[in-house]
Protein backbone atom coordinates (compact mmCIF):
# COMPACT_ATOMS: atom_id res chain seq x y z
CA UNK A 1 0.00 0.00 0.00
CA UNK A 2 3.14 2.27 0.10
CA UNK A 3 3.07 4.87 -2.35
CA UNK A 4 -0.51 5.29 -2.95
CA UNK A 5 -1.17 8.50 -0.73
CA UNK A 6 1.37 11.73 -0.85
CA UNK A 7 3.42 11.79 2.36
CA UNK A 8 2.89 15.15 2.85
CA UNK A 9 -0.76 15.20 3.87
CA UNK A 10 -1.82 16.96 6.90
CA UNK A 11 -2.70 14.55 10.20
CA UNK A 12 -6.05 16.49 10.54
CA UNK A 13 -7.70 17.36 7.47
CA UNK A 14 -9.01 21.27 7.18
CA UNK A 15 -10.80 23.71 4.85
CA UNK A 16 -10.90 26.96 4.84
CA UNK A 17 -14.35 28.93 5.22
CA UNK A 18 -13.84 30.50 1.88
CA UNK A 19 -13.46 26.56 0.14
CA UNK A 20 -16.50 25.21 2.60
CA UNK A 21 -18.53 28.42 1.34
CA UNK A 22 -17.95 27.91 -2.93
CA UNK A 23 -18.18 23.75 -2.03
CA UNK A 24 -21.75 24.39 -1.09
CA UNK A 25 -22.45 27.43 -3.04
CA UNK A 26 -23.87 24.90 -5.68
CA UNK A 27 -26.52 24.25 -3.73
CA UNK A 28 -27.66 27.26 -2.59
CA UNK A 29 -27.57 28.43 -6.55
CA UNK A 30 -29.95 25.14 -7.39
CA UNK A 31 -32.29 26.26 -3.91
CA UNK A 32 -32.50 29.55 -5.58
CA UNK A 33 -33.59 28.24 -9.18
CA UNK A 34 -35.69 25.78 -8.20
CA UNK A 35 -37.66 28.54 -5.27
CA UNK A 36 -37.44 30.91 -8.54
CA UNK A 37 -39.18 28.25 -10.46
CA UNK A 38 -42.07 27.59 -8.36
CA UNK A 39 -42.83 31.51 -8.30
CA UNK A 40 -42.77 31.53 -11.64
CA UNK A 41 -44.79 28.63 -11.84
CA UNK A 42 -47.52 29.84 -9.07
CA UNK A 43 -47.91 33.19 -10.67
CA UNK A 44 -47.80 32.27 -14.24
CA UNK A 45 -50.92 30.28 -13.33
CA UNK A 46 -52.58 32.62 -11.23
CA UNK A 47 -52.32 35.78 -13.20
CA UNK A 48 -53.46 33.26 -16.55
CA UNK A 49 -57.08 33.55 -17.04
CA UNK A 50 -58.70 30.43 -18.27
CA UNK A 51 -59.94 29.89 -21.53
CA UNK A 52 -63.76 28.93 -22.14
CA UNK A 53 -62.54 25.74 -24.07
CA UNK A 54 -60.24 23.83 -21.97
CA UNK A 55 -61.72 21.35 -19.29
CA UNK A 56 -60.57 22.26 -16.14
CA UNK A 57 -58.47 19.42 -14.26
CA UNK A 58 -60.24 19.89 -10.89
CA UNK A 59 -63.46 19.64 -12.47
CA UNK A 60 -62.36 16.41 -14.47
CA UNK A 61 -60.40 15.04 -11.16
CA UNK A 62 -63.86 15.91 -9.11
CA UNK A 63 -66.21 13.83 -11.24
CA UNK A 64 -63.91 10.85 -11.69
CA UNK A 65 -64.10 10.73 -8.15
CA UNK A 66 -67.02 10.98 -7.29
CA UNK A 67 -68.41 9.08 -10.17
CA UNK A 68 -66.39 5.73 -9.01
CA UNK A 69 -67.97 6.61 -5.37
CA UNK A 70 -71.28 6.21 -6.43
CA UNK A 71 -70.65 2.90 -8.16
CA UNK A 72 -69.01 1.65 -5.29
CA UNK A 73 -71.87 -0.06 -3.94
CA UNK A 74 -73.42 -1.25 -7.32
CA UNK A 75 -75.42 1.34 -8.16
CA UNK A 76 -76.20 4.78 -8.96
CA UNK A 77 -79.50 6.24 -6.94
CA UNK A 78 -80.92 9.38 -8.86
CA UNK A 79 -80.08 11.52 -5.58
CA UNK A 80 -76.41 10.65 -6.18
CA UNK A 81 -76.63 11.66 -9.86
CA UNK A 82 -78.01 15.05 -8.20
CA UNK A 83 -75.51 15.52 -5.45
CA UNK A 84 -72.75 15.46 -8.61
CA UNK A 85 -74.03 17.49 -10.80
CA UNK A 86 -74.86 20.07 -8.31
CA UNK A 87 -70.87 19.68 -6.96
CA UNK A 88 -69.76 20.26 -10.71
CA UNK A 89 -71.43 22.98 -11.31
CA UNK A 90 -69.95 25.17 -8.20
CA UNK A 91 -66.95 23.92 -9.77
CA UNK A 92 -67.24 25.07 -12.80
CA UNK A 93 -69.93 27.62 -12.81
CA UNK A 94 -71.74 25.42 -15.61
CA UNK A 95 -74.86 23.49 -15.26
């Protein structure tokens, strides 16, 4: 194993501050893109308005959902059928 590692390194390893701070200045730089990203993301979608012909994904989510809870038990009273529609259309503002 002689002759592998330099003889001149140090007993006790040590950094300086200034080579700890740029060693984890990476990640702090990918923290700041990926916070940066979200915003964007967040206020992109909230300052969007939505457009009369795409289906919204809540809506779509919602009525999957509920749909395969009213099957559940076999099958579909005409109350249930009610209870849904009346759910979608607070959701979407469309009877």
């Amino acid at each position: 194993m002689s002759g592998l590692t330099p003889t001149d390194l140090p007993a006790i390893a040590s950094v300086s501050s200034t080579a700890r701070i740029w060693g984890q200045a990476w990640l702090v730089a990918i923290a700041c893109g990926v916070l940066c990203g979200l915003g964007v993301v967040v206020l992109g979608r909230a300052r969007r308005p939505r457009t009369s012909g795409t289906p919204d994904m809540l809506a779509i989510h919602s009525l999957v959902a509920m749909s395969q809870v009213a099957i559940a038990d076999g099958r579909i009273d005409e109350a249930e059928v009610h209870h849904i529609a009346n759910i979608l259309t607070r959701l979407t503002g469309k009877s």
